[in-house]
N, C-alpha and C. Protein backbone atom coordinates (compact mmCIF):
# COMPACT_ATOMS: atom_id res chain seq x y z
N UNK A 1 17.76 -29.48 0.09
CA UNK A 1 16.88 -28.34 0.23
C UNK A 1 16.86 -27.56 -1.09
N UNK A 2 15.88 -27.36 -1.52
CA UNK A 2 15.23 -26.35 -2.81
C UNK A 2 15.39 -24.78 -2.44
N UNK A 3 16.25 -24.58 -3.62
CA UNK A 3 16.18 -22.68 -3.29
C UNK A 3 15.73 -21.94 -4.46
N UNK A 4 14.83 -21.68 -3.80
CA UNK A 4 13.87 -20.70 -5.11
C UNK A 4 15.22 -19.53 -5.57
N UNK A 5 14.70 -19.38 -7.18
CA UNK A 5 15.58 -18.85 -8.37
C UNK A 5 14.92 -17.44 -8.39
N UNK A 6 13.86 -17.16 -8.46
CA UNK A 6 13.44 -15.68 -8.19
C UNK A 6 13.48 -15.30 -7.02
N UNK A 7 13.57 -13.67 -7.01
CA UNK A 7 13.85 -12.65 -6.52
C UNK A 7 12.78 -12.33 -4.78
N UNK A 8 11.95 -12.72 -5.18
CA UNK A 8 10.49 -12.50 -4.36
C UNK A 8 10.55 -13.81 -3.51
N UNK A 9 10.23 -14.20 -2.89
CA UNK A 9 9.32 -15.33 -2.14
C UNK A 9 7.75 -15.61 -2.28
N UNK A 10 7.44 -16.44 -2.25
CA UNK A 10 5.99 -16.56 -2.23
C UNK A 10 5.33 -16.21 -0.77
N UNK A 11 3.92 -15.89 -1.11
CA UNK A 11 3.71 -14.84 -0.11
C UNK A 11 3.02 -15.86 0.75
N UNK A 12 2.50 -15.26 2.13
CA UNK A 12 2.07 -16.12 3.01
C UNK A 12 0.67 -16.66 2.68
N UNK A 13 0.33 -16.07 2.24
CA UNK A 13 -1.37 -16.06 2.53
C UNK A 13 -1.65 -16.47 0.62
N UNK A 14 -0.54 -16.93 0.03
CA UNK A 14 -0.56 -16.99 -1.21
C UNK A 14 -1.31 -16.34 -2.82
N UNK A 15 -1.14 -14.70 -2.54
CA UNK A 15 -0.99 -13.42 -2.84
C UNK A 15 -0.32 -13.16 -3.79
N UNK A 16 -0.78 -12.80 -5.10
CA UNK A 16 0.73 -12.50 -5.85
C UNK A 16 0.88 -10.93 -6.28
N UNK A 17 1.92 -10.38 -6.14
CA UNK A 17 2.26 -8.91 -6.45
C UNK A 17 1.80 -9.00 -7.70
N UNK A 18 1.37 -7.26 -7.89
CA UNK A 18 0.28 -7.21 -9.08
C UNK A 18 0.53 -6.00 -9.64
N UNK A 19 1.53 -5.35 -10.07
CA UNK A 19 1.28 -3.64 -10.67
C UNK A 19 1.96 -3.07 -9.52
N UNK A 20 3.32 -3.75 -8.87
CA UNK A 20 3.63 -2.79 -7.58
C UNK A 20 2.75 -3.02 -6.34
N UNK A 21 1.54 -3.35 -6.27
CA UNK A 21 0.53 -3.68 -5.25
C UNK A 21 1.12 -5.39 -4.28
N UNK A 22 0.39 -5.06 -3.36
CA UNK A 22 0.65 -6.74 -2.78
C UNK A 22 -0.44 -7.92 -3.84
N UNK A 23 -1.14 -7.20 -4.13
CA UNK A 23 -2.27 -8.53 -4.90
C UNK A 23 -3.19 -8.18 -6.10
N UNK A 24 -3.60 -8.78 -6.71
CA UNK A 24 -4.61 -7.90 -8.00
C UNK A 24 -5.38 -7.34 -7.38
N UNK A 25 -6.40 -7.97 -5.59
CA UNK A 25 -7.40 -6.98 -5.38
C UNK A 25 -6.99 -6.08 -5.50
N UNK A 26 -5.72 -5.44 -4.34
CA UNK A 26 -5.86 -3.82 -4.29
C UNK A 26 -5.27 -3.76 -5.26
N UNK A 27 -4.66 -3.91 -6.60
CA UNK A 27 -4.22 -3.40 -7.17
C UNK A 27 -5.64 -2.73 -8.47
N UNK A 28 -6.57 -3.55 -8.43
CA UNK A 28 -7.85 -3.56 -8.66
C UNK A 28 -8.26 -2.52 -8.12
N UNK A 29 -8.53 -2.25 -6.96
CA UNK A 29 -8.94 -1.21 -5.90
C UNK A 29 -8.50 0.17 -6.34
N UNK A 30 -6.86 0.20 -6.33
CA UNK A 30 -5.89 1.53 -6.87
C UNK A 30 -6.56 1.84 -8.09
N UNK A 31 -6.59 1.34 -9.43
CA UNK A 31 -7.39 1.71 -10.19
C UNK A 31 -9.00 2.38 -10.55
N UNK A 32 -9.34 1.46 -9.40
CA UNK A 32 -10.81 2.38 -9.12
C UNK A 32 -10.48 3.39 -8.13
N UNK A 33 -10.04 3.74 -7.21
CA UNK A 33 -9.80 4.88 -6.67
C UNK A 33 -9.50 5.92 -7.48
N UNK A 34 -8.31 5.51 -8.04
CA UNK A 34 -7.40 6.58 -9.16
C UNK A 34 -8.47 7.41 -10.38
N UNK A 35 -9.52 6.33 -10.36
CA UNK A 35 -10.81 6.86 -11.33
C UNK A 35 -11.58 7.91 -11.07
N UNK A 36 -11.55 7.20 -9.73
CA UNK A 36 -12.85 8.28 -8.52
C UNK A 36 -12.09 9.46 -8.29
N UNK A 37 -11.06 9.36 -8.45
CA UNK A 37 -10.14 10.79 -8.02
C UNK A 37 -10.65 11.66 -9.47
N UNK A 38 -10.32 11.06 -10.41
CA UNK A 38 -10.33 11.73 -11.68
C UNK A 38 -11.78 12.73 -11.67
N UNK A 39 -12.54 11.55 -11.43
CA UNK A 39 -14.13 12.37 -11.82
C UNK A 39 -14.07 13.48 -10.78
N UNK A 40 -13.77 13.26 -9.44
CA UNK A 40 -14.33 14.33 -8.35
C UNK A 40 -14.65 13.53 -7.34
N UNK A 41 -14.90 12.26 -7.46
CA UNK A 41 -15.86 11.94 -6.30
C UNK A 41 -14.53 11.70 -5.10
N UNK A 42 -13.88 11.61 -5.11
CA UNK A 42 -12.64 11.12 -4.14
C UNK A 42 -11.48 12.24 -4.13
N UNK A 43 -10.67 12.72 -3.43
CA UNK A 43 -9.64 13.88 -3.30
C UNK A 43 -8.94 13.33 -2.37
N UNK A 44 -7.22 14.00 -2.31
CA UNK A 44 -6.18 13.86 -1.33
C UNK A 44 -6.14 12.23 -1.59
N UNK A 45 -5.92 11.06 -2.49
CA UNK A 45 -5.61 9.87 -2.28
C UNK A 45 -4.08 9.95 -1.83
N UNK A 46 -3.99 8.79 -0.94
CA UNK A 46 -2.56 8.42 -0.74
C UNK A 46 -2.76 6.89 -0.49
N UNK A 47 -2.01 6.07 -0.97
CA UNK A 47 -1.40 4.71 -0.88
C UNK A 47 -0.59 4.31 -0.25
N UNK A 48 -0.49 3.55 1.11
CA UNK A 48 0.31 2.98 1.92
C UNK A 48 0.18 3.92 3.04
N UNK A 49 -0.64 5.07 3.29
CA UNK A 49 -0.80 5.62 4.23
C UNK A 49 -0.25 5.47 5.42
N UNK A 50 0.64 6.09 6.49
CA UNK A 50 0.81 5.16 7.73
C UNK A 50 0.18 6.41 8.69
N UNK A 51 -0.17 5.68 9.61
CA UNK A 51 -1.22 5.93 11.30
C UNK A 51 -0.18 6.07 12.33
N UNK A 52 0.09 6.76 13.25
CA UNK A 52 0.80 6.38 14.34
C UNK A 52 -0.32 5.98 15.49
N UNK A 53 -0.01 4.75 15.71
CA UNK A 53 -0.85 4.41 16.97
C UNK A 53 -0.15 4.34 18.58
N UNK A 54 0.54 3.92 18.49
CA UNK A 54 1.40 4.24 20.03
C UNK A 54 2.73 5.10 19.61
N UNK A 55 2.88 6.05 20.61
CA UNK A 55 4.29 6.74 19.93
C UNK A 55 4.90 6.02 20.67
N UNK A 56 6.38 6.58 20.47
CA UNK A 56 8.00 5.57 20.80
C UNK A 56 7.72 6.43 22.67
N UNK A 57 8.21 5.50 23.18
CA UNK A 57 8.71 5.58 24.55
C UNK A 57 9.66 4.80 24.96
N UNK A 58 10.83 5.70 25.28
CA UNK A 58 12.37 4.88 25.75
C UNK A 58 12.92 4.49 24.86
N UNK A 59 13.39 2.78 24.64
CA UNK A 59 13.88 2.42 23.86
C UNK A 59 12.89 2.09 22.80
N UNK A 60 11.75 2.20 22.88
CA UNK A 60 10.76 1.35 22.02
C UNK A 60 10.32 2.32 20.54
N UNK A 61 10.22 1.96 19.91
CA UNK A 61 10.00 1.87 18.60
C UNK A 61 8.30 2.68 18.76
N UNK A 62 7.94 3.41 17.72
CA UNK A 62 6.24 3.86 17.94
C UNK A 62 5.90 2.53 16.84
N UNK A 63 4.26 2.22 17.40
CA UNK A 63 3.33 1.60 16.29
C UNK A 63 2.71 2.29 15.49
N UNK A 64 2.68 1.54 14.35
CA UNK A 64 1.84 2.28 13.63
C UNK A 64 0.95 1.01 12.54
N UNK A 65 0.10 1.95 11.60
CA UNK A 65 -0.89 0.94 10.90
C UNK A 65 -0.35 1.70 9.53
N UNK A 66 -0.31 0.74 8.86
CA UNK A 66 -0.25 1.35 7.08
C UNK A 66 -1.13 0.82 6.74
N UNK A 67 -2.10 1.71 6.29
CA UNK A 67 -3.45 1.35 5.28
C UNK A 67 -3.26 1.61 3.83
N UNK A 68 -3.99 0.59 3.08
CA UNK A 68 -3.58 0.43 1.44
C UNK A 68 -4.09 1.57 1.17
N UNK A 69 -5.12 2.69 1.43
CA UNK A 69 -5.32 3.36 0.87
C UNK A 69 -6.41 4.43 2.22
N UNK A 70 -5.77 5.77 1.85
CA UNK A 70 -6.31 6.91 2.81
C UNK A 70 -7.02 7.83 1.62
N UNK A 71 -7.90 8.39 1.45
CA UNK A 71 -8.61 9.59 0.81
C UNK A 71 -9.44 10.26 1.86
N UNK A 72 -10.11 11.60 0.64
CA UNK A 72 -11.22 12.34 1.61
C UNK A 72 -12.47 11.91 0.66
N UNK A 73 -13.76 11.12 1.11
CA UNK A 73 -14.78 11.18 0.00
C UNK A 73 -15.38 12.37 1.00
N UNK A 74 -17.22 11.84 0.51
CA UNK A 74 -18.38 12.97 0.73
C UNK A 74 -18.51 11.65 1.66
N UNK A 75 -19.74 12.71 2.63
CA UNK A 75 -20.38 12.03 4.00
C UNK A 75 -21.95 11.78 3.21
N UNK A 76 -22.95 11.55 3.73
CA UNK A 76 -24.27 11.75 3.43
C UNK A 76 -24.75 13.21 3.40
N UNK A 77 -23.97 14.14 3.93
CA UNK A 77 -24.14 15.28 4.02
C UNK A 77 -23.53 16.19 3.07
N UNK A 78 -22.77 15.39 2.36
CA UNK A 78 -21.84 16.64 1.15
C UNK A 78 -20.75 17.16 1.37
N UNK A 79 -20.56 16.55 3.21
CA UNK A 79 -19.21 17.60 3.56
C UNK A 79 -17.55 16.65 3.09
N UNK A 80 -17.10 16.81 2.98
CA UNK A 80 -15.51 16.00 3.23
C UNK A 80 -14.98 15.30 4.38
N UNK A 81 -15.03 13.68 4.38
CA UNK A 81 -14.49 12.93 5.32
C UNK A 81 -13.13 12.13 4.85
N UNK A 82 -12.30 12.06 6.33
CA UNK A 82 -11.28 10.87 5.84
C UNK A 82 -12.07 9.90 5.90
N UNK A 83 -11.47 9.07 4.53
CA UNK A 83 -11.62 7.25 4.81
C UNK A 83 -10.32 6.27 4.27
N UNK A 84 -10.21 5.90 5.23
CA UNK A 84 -8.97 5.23 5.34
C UNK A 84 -9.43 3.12 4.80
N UNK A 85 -9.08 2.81 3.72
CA UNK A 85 -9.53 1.24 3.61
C UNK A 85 -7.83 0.28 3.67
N UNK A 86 -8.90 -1.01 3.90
CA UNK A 86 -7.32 -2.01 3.31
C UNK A 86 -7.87 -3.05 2.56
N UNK A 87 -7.42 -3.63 2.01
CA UNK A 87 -7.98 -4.51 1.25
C UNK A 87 -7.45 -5.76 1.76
N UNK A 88 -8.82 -6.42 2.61
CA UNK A 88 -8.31 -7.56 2.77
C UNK A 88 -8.46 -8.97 2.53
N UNK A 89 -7.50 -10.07 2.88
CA UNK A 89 -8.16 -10.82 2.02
C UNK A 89 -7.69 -12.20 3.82
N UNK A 90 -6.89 -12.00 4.74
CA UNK A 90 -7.06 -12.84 5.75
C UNK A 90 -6.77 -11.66 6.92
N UNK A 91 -7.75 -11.59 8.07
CA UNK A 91 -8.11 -11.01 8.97
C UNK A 91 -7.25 -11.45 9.79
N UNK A 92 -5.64 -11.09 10.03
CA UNK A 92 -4.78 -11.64 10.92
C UNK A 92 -5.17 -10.67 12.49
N UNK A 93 -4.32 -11.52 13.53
CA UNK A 93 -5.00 -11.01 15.02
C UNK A 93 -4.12 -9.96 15.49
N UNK A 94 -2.71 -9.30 14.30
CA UNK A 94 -2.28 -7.84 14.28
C UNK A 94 -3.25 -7.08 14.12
N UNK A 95 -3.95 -7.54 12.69
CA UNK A 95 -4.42 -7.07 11.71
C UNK A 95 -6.03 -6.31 13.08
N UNK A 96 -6.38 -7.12 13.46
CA UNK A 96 -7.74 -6.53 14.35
C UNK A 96 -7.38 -5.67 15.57
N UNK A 97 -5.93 -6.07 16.25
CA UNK A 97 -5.87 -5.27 17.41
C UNK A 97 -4.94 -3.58 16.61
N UNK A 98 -4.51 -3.44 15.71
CA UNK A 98 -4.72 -2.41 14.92
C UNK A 98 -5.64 -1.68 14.45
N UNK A 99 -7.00 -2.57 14.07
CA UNK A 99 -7.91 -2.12 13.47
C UNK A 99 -8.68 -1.11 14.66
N UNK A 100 -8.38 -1.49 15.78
CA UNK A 100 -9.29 -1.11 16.96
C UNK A 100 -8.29 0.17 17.53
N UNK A 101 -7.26 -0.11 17.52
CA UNK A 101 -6.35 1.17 17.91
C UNK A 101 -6.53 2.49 16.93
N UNK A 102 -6.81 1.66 16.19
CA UNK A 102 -7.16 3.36 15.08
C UNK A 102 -8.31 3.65 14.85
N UNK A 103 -9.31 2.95 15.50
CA UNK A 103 -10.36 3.96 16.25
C UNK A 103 -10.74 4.63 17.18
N UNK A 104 -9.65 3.73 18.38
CA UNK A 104 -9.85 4.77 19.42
C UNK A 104 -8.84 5.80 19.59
N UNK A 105 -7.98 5.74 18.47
CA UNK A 105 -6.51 7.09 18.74
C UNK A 105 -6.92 7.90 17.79
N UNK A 106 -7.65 7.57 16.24
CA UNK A 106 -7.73 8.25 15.35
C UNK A 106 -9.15 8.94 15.22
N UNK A 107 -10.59 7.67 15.55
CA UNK A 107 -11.64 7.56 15.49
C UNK A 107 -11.92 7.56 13.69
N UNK A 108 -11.11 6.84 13.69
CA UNK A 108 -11.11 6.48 12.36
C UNK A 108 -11.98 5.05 12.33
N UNK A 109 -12.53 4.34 11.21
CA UNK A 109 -13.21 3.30 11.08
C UNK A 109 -12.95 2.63 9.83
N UNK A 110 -11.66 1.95 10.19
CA UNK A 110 -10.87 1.03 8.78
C UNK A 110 -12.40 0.45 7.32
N UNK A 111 -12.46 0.37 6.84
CA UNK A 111 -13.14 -0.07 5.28
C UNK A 111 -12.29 -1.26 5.24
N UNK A 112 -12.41 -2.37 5.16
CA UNK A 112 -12.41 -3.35 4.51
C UNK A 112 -12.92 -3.85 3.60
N UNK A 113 -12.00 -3.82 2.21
CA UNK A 113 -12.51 -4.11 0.94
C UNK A 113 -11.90 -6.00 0.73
């Protein structure tokens, strides 16, 4: 049996860490955000954001969703909205029954980049 010499493992979905990020997209992504923050058009960024979607009951643990990236942009109207994205690159079947819990707990509407 072969035992890998670096530190990391190779990733599932074969992904490579990029700048601290899971992959060049979002790490791609962070940079354009970080831009949009600069000019104005984007405010309040946070990275790795986490959601609580079910809280803890008993012995159980709460769920939650970490999204690659939470800000406030503009609506069509000028006012200030959350938008919460992830950058994805395989649509796992966590990945959707999350996506749906944090619209109906948050009414939030995940961005997939």
């Amino acid at each position: 049996m072969r035992v890998p010499i670096s530190g990391n493992p190779p990733s599932k979905y074969k992904a490579r860490r990029t700048e601290g990020y899971a992959s060049r997209k979002e790490a791609q992504r962070a940079r354009e955000l970080e831009l949009l923050q600069q000019i104005g058009h984007i405010r309040r960024l946070k990275k790795q954001a986490s959601f609580e979607l079910i809280p803890p009951h008993g012995n159980e643990r709460a769920i939650t969703y970490r999204a690659d990236f939470a800000y406030e942009g503009r609506d069509e109207n000028g006012n200030w909205v959350q938008v919460v994205e992830d950058v994805k690159g395989v649509r796992t079947a966590v990945y959707k029954l999350k996506r749906r819990l944090m619209l109906w707990r948050h009414g939030i509407s995940i961005q997939e980049i």
